[in-house]
Structures are given as structure tokens and as C-alpha cells.
N, C-alpha and C. Protein backbone atom coordinates (compact mmCIF):
# COMPACT_ATOMS: atom_id res chain seq x y z
N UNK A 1 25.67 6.85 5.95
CA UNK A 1 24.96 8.00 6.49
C UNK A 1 25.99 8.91 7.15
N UNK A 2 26.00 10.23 6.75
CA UNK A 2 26.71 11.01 7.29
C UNK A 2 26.81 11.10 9.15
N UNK A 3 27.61 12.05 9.53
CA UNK A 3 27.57 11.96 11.24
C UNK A 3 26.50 13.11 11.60
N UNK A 4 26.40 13.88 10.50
CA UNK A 4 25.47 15.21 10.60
C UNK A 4 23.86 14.46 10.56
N UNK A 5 23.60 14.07 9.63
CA UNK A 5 22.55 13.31 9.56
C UNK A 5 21.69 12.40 10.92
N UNK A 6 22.78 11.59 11.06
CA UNK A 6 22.95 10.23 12.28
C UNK A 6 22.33 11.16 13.77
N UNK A 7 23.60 12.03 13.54
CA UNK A 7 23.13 12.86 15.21
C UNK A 7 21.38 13.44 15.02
N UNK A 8 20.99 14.03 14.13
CA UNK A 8 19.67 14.87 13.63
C UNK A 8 19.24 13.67 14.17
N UNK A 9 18.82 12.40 13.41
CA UNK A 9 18.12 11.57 13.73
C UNK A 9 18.11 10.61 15.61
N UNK A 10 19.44 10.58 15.97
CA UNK A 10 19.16 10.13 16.98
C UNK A 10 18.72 11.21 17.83
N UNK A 11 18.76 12.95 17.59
CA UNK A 11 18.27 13.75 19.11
C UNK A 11 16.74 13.88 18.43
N UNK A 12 16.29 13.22 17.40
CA UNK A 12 15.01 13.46 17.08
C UNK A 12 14.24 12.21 18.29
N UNK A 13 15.17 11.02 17.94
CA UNK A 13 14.46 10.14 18.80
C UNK A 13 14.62 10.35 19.90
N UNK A 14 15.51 10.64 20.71
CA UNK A 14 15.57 11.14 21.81
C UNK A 14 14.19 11.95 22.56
N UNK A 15 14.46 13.00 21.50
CA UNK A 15 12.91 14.15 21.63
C UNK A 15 11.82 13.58 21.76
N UNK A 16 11.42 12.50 21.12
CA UNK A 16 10.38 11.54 21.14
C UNK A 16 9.70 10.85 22.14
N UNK A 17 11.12 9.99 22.72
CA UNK A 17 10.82 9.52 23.70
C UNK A 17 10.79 9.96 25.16
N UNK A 18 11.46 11.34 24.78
CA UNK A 18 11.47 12.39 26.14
C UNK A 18 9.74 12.89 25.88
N UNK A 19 9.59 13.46 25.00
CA UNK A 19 8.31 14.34 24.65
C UNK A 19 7.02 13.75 25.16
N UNK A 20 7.26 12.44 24.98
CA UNK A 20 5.54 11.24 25.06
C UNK A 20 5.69 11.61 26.49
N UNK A 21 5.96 11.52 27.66
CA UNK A 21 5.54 11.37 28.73
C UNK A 21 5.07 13.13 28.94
N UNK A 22 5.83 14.21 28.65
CA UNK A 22 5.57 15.56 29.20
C UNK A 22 4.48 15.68 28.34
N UNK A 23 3.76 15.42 27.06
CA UNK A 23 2.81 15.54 26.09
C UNK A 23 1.45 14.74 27.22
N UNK A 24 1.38 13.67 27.55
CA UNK A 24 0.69 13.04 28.47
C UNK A 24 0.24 14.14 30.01
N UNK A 25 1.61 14.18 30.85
CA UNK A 25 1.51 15.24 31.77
C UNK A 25 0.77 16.62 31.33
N UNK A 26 1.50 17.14 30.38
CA UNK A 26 0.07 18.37 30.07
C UNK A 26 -0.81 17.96 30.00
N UNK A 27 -1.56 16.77 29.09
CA UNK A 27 -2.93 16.56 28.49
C UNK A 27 -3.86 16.99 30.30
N UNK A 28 -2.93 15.97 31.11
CA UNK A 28 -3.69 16.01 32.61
C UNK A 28 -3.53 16.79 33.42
N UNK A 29 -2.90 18.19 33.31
CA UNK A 29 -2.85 19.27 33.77
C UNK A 29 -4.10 20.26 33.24
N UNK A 30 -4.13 19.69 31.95
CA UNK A 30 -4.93 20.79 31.34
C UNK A 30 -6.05 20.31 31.30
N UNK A 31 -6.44 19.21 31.73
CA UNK A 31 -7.95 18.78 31.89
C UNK A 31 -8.10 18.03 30.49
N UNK A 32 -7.48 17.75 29.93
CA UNK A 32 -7.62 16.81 29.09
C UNK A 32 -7.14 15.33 28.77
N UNK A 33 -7.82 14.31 28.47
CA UNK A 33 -7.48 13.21 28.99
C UNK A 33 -6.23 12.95 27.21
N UNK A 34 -5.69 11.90 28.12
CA UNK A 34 -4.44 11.56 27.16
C UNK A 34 -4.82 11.24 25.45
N UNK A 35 -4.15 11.98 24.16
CA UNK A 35 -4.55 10.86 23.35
C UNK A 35 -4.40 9.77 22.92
N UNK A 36 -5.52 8.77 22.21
CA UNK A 36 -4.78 7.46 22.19
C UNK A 36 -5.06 6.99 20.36
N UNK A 37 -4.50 6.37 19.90
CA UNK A 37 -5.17 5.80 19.02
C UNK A 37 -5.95 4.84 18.58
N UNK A 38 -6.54 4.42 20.08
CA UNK A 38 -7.54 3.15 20.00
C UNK A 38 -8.69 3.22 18.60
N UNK A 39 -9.02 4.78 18.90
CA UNK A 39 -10.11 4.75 17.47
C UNK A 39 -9.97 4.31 16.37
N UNK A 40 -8.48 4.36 15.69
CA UNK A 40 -8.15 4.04 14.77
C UNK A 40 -8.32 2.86 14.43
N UNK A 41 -7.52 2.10 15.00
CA UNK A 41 -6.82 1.29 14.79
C UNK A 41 -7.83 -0.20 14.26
N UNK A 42 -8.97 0.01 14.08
CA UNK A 42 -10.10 -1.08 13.68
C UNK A 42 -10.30 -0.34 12.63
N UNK A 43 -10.42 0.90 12.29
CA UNK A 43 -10.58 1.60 10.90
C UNK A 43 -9.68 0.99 9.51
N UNK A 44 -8.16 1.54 10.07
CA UNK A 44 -7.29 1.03 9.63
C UNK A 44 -6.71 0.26 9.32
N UNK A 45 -7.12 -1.21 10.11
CA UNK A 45 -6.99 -2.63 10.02
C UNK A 45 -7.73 -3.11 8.88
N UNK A 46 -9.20 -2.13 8.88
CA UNK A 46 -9.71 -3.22 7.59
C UNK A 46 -8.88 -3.22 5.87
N UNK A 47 -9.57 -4.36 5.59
CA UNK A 47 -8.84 -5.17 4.25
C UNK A 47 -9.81 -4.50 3.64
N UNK A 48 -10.94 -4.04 3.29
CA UNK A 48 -12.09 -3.97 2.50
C UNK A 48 -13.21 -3.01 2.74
N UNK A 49 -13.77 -2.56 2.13
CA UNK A 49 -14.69 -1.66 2.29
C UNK A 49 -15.93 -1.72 3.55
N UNK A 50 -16.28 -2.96 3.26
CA UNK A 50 -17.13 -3.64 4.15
C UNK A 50 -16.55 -3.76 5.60
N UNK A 51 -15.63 -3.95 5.78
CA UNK A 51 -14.97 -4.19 7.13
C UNK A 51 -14.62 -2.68 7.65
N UNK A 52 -13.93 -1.62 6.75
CA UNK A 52 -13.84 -0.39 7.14
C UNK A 52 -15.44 0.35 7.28
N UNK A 53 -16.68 0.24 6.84
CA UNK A 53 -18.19 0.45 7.38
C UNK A 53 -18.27 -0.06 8.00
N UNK A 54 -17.98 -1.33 8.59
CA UNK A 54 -17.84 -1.89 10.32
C UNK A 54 -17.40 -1.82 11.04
N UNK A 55 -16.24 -0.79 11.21
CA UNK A 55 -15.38 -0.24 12.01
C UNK A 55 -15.84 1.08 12.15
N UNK A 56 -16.43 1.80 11.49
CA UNK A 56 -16.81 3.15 11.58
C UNK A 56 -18.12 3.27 12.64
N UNK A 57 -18.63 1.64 12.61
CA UNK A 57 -20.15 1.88 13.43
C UNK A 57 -21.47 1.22 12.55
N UNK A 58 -21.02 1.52 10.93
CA UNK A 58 -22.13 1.32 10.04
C UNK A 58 -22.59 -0.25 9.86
N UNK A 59 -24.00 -0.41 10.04
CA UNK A 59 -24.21 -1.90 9.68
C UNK A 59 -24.42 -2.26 8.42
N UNK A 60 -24.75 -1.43 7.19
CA UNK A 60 -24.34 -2.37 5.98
C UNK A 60 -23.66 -0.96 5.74
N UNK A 61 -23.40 -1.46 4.08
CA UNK A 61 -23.24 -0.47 3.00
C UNK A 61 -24.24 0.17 2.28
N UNK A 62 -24.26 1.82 2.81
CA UNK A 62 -25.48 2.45 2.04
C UNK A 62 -24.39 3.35 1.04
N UNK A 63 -25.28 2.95 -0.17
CA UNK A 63 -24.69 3.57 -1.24
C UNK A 63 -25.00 5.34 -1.42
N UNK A 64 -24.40 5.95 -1.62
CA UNK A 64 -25.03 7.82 -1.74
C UNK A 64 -24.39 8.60 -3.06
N UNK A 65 -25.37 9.33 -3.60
CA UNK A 65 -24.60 9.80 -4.51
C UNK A 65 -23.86 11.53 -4.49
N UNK A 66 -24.50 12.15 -3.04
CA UNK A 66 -24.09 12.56 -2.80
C UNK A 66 -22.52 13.57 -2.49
N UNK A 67 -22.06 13.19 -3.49
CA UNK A 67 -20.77 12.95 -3.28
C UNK A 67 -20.06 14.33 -4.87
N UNK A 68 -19.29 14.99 -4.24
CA UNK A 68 -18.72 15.87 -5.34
C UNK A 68 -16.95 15.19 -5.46
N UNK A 69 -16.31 14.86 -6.56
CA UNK A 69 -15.34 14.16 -6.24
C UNK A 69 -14.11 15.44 -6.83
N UNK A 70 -14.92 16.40 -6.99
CA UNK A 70 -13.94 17.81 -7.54
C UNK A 70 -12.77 17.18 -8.22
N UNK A 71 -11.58 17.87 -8.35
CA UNK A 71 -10.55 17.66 -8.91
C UNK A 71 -10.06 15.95 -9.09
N UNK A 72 -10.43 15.38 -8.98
CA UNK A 72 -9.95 13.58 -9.00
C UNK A 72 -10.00 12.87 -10.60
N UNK A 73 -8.88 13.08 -10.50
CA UNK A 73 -8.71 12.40 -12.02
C UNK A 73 -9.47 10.80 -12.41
N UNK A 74 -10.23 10.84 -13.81
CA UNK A 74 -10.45 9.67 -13.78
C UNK A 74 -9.35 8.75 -14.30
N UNK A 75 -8.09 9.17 -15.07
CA UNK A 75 -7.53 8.73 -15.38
C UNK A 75 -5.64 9.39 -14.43
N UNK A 76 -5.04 8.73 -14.05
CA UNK A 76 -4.10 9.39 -13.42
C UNK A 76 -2.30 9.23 -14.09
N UNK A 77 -1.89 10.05 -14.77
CA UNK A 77 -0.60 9.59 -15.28
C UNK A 77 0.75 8.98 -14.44
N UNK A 78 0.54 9.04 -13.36
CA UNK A 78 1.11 8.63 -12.51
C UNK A 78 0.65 8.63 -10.89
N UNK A 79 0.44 7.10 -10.28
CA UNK A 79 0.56 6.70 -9.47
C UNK A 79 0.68 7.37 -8.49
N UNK A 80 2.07 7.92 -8.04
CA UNK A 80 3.11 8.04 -7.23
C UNK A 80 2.43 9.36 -6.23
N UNK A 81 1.38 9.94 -7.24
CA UNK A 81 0.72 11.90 -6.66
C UNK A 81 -0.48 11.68 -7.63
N UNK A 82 -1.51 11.14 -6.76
CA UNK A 82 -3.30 11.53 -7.22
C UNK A 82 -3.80 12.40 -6.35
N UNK A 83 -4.07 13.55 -6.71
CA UNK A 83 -5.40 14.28 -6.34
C UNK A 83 -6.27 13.64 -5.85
N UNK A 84 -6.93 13.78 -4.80
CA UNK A 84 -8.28 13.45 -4.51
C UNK A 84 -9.16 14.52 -3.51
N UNK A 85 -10.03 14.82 -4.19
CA UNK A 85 -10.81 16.08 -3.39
C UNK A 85 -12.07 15.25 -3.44
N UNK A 86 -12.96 15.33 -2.16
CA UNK A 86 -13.81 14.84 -1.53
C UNK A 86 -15.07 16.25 -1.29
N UNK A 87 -15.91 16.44 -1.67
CA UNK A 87 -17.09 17.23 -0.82
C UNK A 87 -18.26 17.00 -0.57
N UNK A 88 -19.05 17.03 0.41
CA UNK A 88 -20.71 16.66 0.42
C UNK A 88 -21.18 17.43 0.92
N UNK A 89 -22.79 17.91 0.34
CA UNK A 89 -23.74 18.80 1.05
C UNK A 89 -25.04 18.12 2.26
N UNK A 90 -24.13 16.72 2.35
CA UNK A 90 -24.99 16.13 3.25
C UNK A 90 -24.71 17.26 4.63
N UNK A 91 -25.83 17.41 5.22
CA UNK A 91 -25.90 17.76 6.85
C UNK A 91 -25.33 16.57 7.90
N UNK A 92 -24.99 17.47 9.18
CA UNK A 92 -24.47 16.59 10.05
C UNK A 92 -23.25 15.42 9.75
N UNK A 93 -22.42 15.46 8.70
CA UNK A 93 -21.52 14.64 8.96
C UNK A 93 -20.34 14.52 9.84
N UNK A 94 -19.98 13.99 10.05
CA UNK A 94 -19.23 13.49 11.55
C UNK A 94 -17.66 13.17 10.71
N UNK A 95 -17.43 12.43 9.58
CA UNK A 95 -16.16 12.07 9.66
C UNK A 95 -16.66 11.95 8.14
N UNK A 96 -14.96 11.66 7.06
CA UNK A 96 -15.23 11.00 6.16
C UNK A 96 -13.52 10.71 5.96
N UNK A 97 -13.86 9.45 5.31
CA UNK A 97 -12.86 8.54 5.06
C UNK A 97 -12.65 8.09 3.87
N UNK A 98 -11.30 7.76 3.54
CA UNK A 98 -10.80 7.56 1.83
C UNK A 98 -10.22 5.81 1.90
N UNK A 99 -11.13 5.01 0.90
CA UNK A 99 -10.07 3.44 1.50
C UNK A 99 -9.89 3.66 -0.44
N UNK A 100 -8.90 2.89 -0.75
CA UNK A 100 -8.07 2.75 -1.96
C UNK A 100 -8.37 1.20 -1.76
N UNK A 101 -8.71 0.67 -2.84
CA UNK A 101 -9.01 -1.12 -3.07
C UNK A 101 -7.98 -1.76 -2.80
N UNK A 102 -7.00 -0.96 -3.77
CA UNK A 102 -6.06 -2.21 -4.45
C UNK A 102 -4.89 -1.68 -3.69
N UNK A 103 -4.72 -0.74 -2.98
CA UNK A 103 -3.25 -0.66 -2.07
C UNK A 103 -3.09 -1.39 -0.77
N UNK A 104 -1.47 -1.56 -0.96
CA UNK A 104 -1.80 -2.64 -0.01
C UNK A 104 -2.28 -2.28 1.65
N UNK A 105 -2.58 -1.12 2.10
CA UNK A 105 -3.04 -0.80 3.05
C UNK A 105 -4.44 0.21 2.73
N UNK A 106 -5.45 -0.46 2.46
CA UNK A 106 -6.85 -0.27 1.55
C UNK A 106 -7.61 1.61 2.37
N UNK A 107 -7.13 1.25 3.57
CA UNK A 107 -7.74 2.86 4.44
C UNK A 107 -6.54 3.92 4.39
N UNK A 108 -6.46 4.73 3.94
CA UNK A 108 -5.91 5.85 3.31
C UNK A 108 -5.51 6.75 4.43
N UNK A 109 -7.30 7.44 4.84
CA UNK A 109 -7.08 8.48 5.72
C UNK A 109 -8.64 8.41 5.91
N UNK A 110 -9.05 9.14 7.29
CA UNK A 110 -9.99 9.75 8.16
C UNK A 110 -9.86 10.39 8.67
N UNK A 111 -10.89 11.89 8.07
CA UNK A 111 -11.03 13.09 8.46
C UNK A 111 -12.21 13.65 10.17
N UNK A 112 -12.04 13.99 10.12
CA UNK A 112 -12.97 14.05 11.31
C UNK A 112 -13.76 15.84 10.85
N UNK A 113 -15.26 15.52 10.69
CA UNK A 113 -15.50 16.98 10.39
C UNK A 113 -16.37 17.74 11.68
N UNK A 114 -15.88 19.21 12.33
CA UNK A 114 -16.39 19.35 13.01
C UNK A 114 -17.66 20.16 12.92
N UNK A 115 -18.30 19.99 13.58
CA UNK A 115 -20.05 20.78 13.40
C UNK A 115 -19.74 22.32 13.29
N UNK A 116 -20.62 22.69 11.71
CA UNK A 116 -20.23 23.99 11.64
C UNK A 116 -19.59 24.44 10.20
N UNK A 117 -18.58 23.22 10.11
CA UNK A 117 -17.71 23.08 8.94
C UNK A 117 -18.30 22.40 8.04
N UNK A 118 -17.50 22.53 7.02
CA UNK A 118 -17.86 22.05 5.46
C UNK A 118 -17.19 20.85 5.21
N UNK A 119 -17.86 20.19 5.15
CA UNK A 119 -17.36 18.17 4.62
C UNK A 119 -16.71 18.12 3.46
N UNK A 120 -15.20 18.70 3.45
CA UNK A 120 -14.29 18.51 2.25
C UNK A 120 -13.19 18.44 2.33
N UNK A 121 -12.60 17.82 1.45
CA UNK A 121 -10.87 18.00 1.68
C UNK A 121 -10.33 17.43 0.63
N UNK A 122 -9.01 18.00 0.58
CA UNK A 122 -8.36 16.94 -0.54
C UNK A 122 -7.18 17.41 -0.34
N UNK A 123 -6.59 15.80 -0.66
CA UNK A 123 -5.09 15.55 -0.75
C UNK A 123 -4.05 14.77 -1.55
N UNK A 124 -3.46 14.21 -1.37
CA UNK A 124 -2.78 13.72 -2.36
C UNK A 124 -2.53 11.79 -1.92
N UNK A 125 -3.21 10.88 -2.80
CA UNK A 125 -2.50 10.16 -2.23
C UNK A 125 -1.64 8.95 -3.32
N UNK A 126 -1.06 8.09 -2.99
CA UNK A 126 -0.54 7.11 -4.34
C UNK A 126 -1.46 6.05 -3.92
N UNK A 127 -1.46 5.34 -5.89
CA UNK A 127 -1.98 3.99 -5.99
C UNK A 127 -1.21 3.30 -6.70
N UNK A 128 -0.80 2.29 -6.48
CA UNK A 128 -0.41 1.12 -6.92
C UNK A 128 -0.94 0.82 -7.87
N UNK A 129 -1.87 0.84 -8.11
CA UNK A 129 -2.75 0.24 -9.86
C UNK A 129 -3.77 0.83 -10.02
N UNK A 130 -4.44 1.15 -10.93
CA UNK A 130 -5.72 1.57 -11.49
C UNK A 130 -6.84 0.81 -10.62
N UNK A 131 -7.91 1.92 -9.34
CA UNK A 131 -8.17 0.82 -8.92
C UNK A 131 -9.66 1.84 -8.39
N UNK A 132 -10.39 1.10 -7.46
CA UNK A 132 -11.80 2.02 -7.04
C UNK A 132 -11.59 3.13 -5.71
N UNK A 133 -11.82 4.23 -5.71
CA UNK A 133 -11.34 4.67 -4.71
C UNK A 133 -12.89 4.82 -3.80
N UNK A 134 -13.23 4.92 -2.53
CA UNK A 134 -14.41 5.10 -1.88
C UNK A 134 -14.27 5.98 -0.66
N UNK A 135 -15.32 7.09 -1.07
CA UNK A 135 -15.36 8.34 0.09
C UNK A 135 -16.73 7.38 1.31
N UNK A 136 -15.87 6.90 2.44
CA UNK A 136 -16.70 6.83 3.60
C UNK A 136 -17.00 8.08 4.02
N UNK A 137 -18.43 8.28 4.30
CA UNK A 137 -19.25 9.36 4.96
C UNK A 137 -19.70 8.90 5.97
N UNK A 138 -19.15 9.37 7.44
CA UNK A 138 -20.29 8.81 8.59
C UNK A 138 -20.78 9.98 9.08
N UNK A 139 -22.42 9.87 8.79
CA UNK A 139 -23.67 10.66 9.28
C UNK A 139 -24.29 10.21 9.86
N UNK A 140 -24.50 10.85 11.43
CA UNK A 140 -25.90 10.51 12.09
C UNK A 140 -25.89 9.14 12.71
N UNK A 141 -24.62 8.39 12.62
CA UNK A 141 -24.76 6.83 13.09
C UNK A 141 -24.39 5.88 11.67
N UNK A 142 -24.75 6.32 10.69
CA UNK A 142 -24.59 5.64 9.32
C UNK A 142 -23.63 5.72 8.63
N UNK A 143 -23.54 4.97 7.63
CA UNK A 143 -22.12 5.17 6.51
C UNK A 143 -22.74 5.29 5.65
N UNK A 144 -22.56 6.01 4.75
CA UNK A 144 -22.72 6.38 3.56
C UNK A 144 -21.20 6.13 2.87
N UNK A 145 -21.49 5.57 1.47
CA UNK A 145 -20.58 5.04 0.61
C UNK A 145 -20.44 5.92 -0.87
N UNK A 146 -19.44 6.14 -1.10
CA UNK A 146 -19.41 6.29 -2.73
C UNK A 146 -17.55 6.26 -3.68
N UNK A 147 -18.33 5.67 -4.85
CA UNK A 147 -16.91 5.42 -5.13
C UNK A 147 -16.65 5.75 -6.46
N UNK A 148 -15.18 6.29 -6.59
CA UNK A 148 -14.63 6.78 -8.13
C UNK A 148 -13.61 5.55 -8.81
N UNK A 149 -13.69 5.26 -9.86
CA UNK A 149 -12.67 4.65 -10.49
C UNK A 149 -11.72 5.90 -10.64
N UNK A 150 -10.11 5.20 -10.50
CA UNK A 150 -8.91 5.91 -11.06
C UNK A 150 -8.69 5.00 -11.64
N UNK A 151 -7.85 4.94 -13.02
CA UNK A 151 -7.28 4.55 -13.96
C UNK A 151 -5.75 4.74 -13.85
N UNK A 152 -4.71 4.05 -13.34
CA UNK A 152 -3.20 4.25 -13.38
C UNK A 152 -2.54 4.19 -14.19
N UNK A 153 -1.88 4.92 -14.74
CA UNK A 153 -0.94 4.41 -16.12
C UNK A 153 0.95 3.95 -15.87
N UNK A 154 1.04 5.03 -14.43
CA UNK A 154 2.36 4.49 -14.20
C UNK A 154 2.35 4.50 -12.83
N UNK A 155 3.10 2.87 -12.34
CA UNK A 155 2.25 2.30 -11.19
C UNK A 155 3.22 3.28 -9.70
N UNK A 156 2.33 3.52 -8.88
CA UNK A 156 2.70 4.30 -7.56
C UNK A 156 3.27 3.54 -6.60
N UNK A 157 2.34 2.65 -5.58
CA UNK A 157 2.96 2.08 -3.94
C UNK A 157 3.30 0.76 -4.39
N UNK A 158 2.56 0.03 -5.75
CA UNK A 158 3.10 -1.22 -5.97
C UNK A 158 3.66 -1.52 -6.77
N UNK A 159 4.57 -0.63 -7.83
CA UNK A 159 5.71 -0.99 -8.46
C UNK A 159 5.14 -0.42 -9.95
């Protein structure tokens, strides 16, 4: 590693660990309490679909068809960069979430939608294998479920 490089990276960490405490001090200047990632972190832990609807709040799996999966390939030529666009005309949704089956870290991402706005998004993510992808919807207290097959032809996060 170059010395140009090395230095970038160590005044980045530096910045970091200087930044977390003055990032904290504002939050409580400004009347806002610190952030944390407690929310997450039961989302993100789950292995499985079922366990990520139990982390969200939801007591089973409600299936919905609800669900526009726009641009999402059913078949993907490579792994490495899938499209995935998400939209619903459900009312009141609160969040929605992307878990991938077969990667080895199954919860992707969670969006948070705010009242007002339109329940959509899309981004890019990799799969490891041809596998089920599932848009968590939490409305109203509930999960709503739905899911797309992708098809991989050349493999992304798992080789």
C-alpha cells in the first residue's frame, strides 16, 4: 500500500473516531436524542424470512400480491449488479425490506417510508446464486410478504 493511500486511510479513521463523540454532542444540543442501531440489528440478524417478519413486529407471514417488482430481472446475467425495484399502492406503509434467500447475509436492506411518500425504491444488489428474493412490507403493525425468483447465470457474493 502506498504512503499516499495509508495516510488517507489512517486520517479517515482518525475522523471517525474524533467525529462519533461531536456527532452525539450535537444530536443533544439540538434536541435530538443520539442515533443508535438497536433497531436493526434483530432485522439483520435473521437467517430467514420468517425470523426477519419477527423482527419487524409481524406475527406470521401474510402473503400480498400487491407488489410491482418494476425493472427486476427474472433472469440475471450476472450476479455481481441486480436491479431490484420494489413499489406498492398499499396505504400507510411504514417500511419495506429486501431479504435475498440464498446470500449469505439473507436481509439486504430496510427502507423506512415516510407518510406522504410513495413506497418504492430500487437498487442494486448481488446474489450469489439464482435464488428467491422477498419485498417485506410493514403496514399498520403487519408484514406483508412477496417474492420474485432471480435466476443467476454468473455467480455474484458466492463465487
Amino acid at each position: 500500500m502506498d504512503d499516499t493511500r495509508r495516510g488517507f486511510i489512517q486520517c479517515a479513521g482518525l475522523a471517525l473516531c474524533l467525529g462519533a463523540p461531536w456527532a452525539d454532542a450535537f444530536a443533544q444540543v439540538a434536541g435530538a436524542s443520539a442515533p443508535t442501531q438497536d433497531w436493526a440489528q434483530g432485522v439483520f440478524a435473521a437467517r430467514n424470512v420468517r425470523e426477519a417478519v419477527r423482527a419487524l413486529g409481524g406475527a406470521a407471514m401474510v402473503e400480498t400480491q400487491e407488489v410491482s417488482w418494476g425493472n427486476t430481472p427474472d433472469i440475471a446475467e450476472n450476479g455481481m449488479v441486480v436491479p431490484i425495484a420494489i413499489s406498492t399502492t398499499l396505504p400507510k406503509v411504514e417500511s419495506i425490506g429486501i431479504l435475498i434467500e440464498k446470500n449469505p447475509n439473507p436481509m439486504a436492506a430496510l427502507y423506512e417510508v415516510l407518510p406522504g411518500t410513495d413506497p418504492s425504491f430500487r437498487a442494486n444488489f448481488k446474489l450469489g446464486e439464482s435464488s428467491f428474493v422477498y419485498a417485506l412490507i410493514k403496514q399498520e403493525g403487519k408484514v406483508l410478504v412477496a417474492r420474485h425468483e432471480i435466476k443467476v447465470t454468473i455467480g455474484g457474493c458466492g463465487g
